[in-house]
N, C-alpha and C. Protein backbone atom coordinates (compact mmCIF):
# COMPACT_ATOMS: atom_id res chain seq x y z
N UNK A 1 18.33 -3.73 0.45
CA UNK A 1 17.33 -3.10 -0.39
C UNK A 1 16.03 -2.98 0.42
N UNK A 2 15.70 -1.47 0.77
CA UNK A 2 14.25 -1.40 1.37
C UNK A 2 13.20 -2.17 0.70
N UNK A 3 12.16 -2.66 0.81
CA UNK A 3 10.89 -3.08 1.03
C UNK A 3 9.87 -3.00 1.27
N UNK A 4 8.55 -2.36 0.95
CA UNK A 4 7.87 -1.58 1.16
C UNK A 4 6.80 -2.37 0.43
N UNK A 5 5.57 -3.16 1.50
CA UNK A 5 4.43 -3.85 0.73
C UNK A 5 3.22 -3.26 1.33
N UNK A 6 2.24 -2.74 -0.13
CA UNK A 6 0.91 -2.40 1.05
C UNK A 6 -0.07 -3.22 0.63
N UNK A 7 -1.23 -3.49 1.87
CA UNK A 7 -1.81 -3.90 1.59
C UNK A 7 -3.74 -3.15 2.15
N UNK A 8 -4.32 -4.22 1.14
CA UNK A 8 -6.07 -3.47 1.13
C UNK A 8 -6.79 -4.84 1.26
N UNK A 9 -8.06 -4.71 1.28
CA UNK A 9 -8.99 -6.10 1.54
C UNK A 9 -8.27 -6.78 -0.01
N UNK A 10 -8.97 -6.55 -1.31
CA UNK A 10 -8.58 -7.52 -2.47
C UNK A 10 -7.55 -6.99 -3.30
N UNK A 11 -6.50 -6.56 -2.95
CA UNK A 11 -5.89 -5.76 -3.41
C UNK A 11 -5.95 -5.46 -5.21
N UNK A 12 -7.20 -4.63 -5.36
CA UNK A 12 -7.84 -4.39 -6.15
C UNK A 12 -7.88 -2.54 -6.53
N UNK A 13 -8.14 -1.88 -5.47
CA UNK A 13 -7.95 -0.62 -5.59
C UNK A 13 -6.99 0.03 -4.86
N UNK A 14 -6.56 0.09 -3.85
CA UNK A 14 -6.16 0.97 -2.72
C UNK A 14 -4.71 0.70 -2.63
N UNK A 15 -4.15 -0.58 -2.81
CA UNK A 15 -3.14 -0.63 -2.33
C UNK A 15 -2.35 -1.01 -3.60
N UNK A 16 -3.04 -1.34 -5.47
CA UNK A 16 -2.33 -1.32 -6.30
C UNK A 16 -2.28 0.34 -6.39
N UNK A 17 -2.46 1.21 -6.03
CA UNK A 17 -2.57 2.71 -6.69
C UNK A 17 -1.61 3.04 -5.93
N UNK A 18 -1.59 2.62 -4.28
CA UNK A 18 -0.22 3.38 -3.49
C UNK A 18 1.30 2.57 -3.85
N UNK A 19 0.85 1.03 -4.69
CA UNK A 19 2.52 0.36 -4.96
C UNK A 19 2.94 1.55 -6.23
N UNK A 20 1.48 1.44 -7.44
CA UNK A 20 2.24 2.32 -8.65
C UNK A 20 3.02 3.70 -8.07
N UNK A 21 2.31 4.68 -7.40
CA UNK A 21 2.44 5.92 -6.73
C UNK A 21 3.57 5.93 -6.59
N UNK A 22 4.05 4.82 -5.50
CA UNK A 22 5.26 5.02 -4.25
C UNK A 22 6.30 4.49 -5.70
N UNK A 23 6.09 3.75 -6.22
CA UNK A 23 7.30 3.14 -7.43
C UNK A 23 7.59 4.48 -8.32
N UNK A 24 6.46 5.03 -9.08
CA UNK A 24 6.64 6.40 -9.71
C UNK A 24 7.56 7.41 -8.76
N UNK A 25 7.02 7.79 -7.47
CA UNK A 25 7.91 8.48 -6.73
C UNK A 25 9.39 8.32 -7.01
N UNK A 26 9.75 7.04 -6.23
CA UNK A 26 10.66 6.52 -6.50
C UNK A 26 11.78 6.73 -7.88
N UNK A 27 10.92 6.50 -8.73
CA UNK A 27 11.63 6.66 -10.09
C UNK A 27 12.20 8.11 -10.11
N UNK A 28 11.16 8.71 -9.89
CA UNK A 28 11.54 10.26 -10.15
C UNK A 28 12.86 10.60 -9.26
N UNK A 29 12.80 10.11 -7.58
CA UNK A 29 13.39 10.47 -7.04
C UNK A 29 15.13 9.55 -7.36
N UNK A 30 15.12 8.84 -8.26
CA UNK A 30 16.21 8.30 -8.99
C UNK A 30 16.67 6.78 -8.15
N UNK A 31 15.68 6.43 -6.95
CA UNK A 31 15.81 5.39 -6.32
C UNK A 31 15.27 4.12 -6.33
N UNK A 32 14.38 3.91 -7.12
CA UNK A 32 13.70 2.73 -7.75
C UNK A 32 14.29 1.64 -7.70
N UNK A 33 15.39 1.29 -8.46
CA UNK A 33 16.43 0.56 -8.73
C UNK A 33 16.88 -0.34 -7.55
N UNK A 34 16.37 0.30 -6.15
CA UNK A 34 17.15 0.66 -5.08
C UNK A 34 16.22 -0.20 -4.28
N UNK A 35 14.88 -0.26 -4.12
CA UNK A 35 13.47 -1.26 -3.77
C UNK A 35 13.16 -1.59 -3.81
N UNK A 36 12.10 -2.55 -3.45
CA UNK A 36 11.20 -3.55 -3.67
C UNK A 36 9.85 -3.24 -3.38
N UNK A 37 9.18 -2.57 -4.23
CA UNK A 37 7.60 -2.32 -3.53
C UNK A 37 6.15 -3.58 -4.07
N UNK A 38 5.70 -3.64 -3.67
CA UNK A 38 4.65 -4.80 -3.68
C UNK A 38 3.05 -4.50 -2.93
N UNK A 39 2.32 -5.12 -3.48
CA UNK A 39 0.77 -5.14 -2.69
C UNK A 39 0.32 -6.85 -2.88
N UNK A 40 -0.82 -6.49 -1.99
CA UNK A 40 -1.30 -8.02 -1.79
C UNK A 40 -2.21 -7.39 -1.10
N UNK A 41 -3.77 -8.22 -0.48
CA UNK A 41 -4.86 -8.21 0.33
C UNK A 41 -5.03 -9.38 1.18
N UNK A 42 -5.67 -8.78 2.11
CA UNK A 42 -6.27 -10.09 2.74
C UNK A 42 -7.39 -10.43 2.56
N UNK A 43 -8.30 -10.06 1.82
CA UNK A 43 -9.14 -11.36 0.92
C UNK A 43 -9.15 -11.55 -0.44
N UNK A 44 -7.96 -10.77 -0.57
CA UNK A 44 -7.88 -11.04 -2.29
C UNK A 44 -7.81 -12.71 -2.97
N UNK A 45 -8.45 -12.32 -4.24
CA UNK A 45 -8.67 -13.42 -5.17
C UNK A 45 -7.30 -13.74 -6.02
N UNK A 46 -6.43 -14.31 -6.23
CA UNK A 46 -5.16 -14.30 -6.95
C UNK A 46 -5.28 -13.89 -8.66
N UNK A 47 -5.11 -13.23 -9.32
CA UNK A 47 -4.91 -12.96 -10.18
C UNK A 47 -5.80 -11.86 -11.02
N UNK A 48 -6.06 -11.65 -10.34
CA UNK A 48 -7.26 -10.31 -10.48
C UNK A 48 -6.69 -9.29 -11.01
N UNK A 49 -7.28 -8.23 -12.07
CA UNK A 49 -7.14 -7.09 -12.71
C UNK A 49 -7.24 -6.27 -11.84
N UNK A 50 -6.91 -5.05 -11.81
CA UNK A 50 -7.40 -4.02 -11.11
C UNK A 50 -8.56 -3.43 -11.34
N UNK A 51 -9.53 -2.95 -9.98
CA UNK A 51 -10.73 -2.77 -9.83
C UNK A 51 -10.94 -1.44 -11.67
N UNK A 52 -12.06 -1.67 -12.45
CA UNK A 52 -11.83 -0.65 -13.02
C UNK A 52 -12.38 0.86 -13.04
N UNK A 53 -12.93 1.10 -11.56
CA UNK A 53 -12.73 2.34 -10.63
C UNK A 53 -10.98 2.62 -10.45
N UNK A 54 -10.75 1.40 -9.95
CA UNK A 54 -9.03 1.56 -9.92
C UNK A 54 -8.18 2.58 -11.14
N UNK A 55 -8.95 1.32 -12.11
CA UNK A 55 -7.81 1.89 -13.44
C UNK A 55 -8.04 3.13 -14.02
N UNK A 56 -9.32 3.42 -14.19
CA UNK A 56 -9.83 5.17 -14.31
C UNK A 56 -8.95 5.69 -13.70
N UNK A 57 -9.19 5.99 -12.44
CA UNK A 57 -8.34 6.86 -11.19
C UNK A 57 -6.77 6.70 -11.46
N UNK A 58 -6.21 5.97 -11.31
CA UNK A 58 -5.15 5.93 -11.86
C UNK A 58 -4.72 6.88 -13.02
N UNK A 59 -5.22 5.77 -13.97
CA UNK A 59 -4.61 6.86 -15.36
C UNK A 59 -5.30 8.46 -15.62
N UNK A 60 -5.87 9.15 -14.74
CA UNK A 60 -6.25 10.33 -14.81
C UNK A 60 -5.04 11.07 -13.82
N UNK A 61 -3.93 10.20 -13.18
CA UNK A 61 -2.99 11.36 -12.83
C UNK A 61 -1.61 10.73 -13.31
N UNK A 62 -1.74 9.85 -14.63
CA UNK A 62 -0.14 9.45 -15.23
C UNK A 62 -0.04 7.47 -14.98
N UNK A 63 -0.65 7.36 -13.87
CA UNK A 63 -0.45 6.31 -13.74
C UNK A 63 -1.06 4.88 -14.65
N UNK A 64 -0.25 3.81 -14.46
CA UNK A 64 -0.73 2.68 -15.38
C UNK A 64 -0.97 1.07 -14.75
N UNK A 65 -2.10 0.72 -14.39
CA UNK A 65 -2.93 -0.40 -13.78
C UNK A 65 -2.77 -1.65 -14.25
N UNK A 66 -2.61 -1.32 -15.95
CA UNK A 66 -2.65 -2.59 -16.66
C UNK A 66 -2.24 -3.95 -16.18
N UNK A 67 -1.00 -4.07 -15.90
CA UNK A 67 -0.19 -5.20 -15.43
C UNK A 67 -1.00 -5.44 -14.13
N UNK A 68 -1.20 -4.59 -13.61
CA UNK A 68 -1.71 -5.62 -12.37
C UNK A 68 -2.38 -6.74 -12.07
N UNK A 69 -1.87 -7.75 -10.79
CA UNK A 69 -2.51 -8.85 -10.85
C UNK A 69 -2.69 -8.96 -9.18
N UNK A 70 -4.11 -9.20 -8.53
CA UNK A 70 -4.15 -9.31 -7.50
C UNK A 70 -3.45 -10.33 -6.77
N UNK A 71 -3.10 -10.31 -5.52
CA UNK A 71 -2.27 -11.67 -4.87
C UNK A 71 -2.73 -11.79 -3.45
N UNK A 72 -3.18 -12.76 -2.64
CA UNK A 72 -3.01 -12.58 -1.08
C UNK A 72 -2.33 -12.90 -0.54
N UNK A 73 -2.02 -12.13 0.87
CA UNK A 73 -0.91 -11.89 1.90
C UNK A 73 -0.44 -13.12 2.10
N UNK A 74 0.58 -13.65 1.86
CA UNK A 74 1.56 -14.46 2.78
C UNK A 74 2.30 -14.53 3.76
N UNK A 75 2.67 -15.28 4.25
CA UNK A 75 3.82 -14.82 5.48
C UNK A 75 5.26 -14.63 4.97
N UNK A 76 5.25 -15.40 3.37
CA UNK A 76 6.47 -15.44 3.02
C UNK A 76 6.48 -13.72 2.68
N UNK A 77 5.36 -13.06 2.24
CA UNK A 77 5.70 -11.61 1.90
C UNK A 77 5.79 -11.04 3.03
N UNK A 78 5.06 -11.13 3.72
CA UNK A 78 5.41 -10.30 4.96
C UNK A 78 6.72 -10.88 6.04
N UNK A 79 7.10 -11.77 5.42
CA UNK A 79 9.08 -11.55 6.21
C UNK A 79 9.75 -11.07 5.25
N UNK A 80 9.63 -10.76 3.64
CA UNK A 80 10.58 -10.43 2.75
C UNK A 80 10.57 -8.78 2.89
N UNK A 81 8.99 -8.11 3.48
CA UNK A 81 9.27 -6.64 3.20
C UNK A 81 9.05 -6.04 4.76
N UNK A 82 9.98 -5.11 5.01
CA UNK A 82 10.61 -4.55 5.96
C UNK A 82 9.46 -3.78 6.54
N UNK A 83 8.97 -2.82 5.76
CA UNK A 83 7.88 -2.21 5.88
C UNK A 83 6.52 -2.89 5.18
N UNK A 84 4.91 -2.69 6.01
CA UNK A 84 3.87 -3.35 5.51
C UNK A 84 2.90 -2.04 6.06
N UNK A 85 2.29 -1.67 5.03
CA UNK A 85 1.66 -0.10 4.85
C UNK A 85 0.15 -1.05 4.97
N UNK A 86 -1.39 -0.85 5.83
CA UNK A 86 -1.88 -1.29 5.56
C UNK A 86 -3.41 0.26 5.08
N UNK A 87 -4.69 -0.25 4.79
CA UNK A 87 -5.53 0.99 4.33
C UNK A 87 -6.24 1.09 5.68
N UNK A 88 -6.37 -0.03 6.54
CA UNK A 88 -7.65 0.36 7.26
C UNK A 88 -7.24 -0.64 8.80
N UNK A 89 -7.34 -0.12 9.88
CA UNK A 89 -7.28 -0.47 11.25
C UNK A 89 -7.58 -1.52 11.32
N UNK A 90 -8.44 -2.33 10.81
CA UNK A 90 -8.88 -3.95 10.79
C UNK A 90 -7.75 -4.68 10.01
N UNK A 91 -7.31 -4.18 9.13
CA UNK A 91 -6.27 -5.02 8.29
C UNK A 91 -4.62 -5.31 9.05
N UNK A 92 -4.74 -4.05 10.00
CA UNK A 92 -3.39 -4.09 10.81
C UNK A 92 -3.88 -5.29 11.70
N UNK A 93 -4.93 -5.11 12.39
CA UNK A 93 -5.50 -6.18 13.91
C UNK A 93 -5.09 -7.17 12.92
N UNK A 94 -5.69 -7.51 12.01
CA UNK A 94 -5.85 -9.18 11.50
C UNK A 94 -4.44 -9.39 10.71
N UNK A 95 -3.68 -9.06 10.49
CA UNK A 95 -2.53 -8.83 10.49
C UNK A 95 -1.20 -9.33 11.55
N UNK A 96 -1.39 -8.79 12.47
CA UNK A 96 -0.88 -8.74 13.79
C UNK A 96 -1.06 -9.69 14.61
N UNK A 97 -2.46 -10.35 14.23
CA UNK A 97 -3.19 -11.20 14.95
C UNK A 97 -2.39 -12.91 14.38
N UNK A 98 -2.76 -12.58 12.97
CA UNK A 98 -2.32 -13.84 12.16
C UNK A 98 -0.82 -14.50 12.12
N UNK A 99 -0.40 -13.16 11.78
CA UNK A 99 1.27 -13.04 11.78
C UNK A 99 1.88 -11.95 12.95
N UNK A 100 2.04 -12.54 14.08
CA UNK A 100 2.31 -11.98 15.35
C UNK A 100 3.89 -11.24 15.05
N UNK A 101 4.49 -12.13 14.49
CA UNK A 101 5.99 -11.53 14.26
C UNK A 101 6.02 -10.55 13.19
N UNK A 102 5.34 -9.90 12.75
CA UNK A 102 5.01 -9.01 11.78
C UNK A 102 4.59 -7.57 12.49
N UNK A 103 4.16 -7.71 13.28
CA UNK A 103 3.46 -6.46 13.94
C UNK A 103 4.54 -5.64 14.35
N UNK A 104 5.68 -5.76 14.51
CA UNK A 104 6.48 -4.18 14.75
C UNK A 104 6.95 -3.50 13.13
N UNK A 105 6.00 -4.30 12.14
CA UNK A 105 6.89 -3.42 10.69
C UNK A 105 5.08 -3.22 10.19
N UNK A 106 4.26 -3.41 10.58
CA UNK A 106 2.71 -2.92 10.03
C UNK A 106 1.93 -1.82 10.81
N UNK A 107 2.40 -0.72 9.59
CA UNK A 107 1.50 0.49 10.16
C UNK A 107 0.43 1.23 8.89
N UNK A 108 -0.54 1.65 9.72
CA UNK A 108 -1.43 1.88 8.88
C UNK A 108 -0.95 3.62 7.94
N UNK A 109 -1.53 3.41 6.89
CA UNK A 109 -1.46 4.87 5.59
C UNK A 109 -1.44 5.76 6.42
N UNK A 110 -2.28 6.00 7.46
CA UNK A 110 -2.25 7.64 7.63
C UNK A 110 -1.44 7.44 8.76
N UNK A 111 -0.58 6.76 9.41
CA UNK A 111 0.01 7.37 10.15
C UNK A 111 1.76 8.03 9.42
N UNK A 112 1.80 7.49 8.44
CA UNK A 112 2.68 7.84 7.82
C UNK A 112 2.63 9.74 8.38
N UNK A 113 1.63 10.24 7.66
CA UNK A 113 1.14 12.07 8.83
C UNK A 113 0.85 11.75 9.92
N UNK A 114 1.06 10.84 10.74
CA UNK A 114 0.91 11.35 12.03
C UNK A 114 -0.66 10.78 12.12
N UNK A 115 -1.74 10.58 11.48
CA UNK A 115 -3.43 10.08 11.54
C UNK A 115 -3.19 8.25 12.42
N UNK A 116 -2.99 8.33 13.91
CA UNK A 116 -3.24 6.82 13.92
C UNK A 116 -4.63 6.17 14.04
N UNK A 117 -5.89 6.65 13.63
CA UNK A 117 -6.85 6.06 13.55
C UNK A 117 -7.41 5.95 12.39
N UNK A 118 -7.00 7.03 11.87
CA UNK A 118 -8.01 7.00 10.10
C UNK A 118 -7.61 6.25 9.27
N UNK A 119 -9.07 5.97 8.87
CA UNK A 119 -8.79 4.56 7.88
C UNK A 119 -8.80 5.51 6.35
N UNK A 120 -8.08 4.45 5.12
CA UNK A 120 -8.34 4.96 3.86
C UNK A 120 -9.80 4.17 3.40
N UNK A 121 -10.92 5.03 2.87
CA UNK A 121 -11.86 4.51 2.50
C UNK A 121 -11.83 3.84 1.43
N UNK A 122 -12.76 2.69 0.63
CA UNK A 122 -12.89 1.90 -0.70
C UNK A 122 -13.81 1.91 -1.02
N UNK A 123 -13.60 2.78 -1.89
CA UNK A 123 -14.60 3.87 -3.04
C UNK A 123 -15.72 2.37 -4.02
N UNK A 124 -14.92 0.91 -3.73
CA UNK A 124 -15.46 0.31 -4.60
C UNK A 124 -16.71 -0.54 -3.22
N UNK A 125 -16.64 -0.71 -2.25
CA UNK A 125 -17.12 -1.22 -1.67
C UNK A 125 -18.45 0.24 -0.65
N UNK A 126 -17.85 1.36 -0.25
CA UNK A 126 -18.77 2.56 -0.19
C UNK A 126 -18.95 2.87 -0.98
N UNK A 127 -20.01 3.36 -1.32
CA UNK A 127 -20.14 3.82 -2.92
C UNK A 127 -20.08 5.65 -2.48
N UNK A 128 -20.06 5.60 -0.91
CA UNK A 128 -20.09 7.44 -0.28
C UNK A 128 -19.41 8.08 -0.79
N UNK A 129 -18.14 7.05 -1.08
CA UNK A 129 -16.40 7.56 -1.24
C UNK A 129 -16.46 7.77 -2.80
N UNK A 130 -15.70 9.17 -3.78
CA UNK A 130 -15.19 9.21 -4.63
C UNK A 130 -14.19 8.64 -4.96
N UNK A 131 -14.04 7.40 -6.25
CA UNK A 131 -12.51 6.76 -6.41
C UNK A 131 -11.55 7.61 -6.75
N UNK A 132 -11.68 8.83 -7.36
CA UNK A 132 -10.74 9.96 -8.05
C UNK A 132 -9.94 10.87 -6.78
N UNK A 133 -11.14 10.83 -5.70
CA UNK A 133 -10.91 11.77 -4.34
C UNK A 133 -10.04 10.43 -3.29
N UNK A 134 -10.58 9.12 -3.65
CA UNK A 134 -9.68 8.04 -2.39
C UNK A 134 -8.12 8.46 -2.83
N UNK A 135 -7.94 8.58 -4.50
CA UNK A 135 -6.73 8.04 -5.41
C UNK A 135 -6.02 9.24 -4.39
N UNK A 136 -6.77 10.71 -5.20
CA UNK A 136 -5.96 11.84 -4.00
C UNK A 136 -5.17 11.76 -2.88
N UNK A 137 -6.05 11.00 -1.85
CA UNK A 137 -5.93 10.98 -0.23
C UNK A 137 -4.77 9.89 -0.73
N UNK A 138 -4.76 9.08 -1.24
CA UNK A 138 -3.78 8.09 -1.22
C UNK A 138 -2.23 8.70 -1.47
N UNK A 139 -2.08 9.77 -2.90
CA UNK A 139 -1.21 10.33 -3.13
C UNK A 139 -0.70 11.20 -2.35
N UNK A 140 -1.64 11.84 -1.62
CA UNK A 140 -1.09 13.48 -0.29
C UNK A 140 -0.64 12.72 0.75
N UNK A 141 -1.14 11.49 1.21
CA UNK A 141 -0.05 10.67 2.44
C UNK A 141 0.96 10.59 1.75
N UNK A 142 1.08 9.62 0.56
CA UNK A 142 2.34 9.18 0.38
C UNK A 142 3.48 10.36 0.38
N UNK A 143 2.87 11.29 -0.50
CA UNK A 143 3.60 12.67 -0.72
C UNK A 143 4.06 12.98 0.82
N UNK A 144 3.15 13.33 1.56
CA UNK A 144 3.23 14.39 2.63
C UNK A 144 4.05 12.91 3.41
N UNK A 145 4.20 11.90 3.60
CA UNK A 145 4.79 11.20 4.82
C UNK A 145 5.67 10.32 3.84
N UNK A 146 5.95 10.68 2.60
CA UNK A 146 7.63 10.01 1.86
C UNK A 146 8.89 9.95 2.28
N UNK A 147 9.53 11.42 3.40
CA UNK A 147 10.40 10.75 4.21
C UNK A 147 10.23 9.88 5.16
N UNK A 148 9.18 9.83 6.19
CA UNK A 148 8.87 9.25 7.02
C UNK A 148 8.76 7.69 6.55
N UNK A 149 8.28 7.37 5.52
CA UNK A 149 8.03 6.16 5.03
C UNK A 149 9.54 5.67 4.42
N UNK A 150 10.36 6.21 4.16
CA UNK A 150 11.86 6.00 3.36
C UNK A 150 12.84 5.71 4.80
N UNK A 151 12.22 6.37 6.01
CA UNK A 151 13.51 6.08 6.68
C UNK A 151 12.43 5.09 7.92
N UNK A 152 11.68 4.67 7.84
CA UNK A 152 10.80 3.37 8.23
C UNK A 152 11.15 2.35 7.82
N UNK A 153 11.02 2.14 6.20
CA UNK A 153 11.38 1.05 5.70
C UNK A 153 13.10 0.85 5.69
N UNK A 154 13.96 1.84 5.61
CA UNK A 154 15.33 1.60 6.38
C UNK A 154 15.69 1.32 7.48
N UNK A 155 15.44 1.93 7.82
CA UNK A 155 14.94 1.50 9.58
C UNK A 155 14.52 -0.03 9.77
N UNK A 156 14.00 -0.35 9.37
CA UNK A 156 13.46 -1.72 9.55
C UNK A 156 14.57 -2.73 9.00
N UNK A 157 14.32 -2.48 7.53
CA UNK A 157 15.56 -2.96 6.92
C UNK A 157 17.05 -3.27 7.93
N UNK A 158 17.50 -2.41 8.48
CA UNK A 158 18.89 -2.50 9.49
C UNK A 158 18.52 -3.53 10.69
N UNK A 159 17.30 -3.76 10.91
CA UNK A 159 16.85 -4.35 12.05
C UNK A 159 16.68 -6.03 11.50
N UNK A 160 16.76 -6.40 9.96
CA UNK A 160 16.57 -7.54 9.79
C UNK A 160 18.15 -8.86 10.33
């Protein structure tokens, strides 16, 4: 069963919107059943609601926040999921850094298209960034790099 965990600083906005996203995908695409998707942060607070910039953005394109509960990164999560999606170039370093044996399955959102430097912005921490316009950018990767991300996390998966 693929595996697919992303993560954001408190996993508060960024990376509960790309687990709902990629799970909705999923559903539609009749494979849900079939994965394991998950988020977590690395400075998240454990049990946290979603940001409620988050939950707006969300439910203005179907999606639902409610349940969410923040968690931080473990090592036990990051050996259970094959693939580890992160928002921003610092989160991969410290990542990589912390959990060395992790670094051939942690790649950042935009490279999913092909972007290996661009970070996803947090609309709750810039206030520059629109949360409605981050939610977007979040959905057109996933959209635009969903095969790429399906045969990553298989890919990986065969390698465990």
């Amino acid at each position: 069963m693929p595996s697919v965990l992303f993560i954001c600083t408190a996993n508060q906005f960024r990376s509960p919107i790309a687990e709902s996203y990629l799970k909705e995908k999923l559903k539609l695409a009749g494979l849900l059943e079939d994965w394991q998707v998950s988020s977590a942060g690395t400075w998240a607070t454990k049990g946290q609601p979603a940001h409620p910039l988050a939950v707006k953005a969300a439910t203005g394109i179907g999606l639902d926040l409610s349940e969410h509960r923040s968690k931080p990164i473990t090592a036990g999560l990051l050996e259970r999921s094959h693939l580890v999606i992160v928002m921003e170039n610092d989160h991969k370093e410290s990542l990589q850094t912390e959990f060395p044996d992790s670094q051939s399955k942690v790649i950042l959102l935009t490279e999913l298209v092909g972007e290996t430097m661009s970070n996803v912005p947090d609309p709750v921490v810039d206030k520059n960034f629109n949360p409605v316009e981050v939610t977007d950018m979040i959905c057109h990767i996933l959209d635009d790099g969903f095969n790429n991300l399906v045969a990553l996390a298989k890919n990986n998966g065969h390698k465990k």
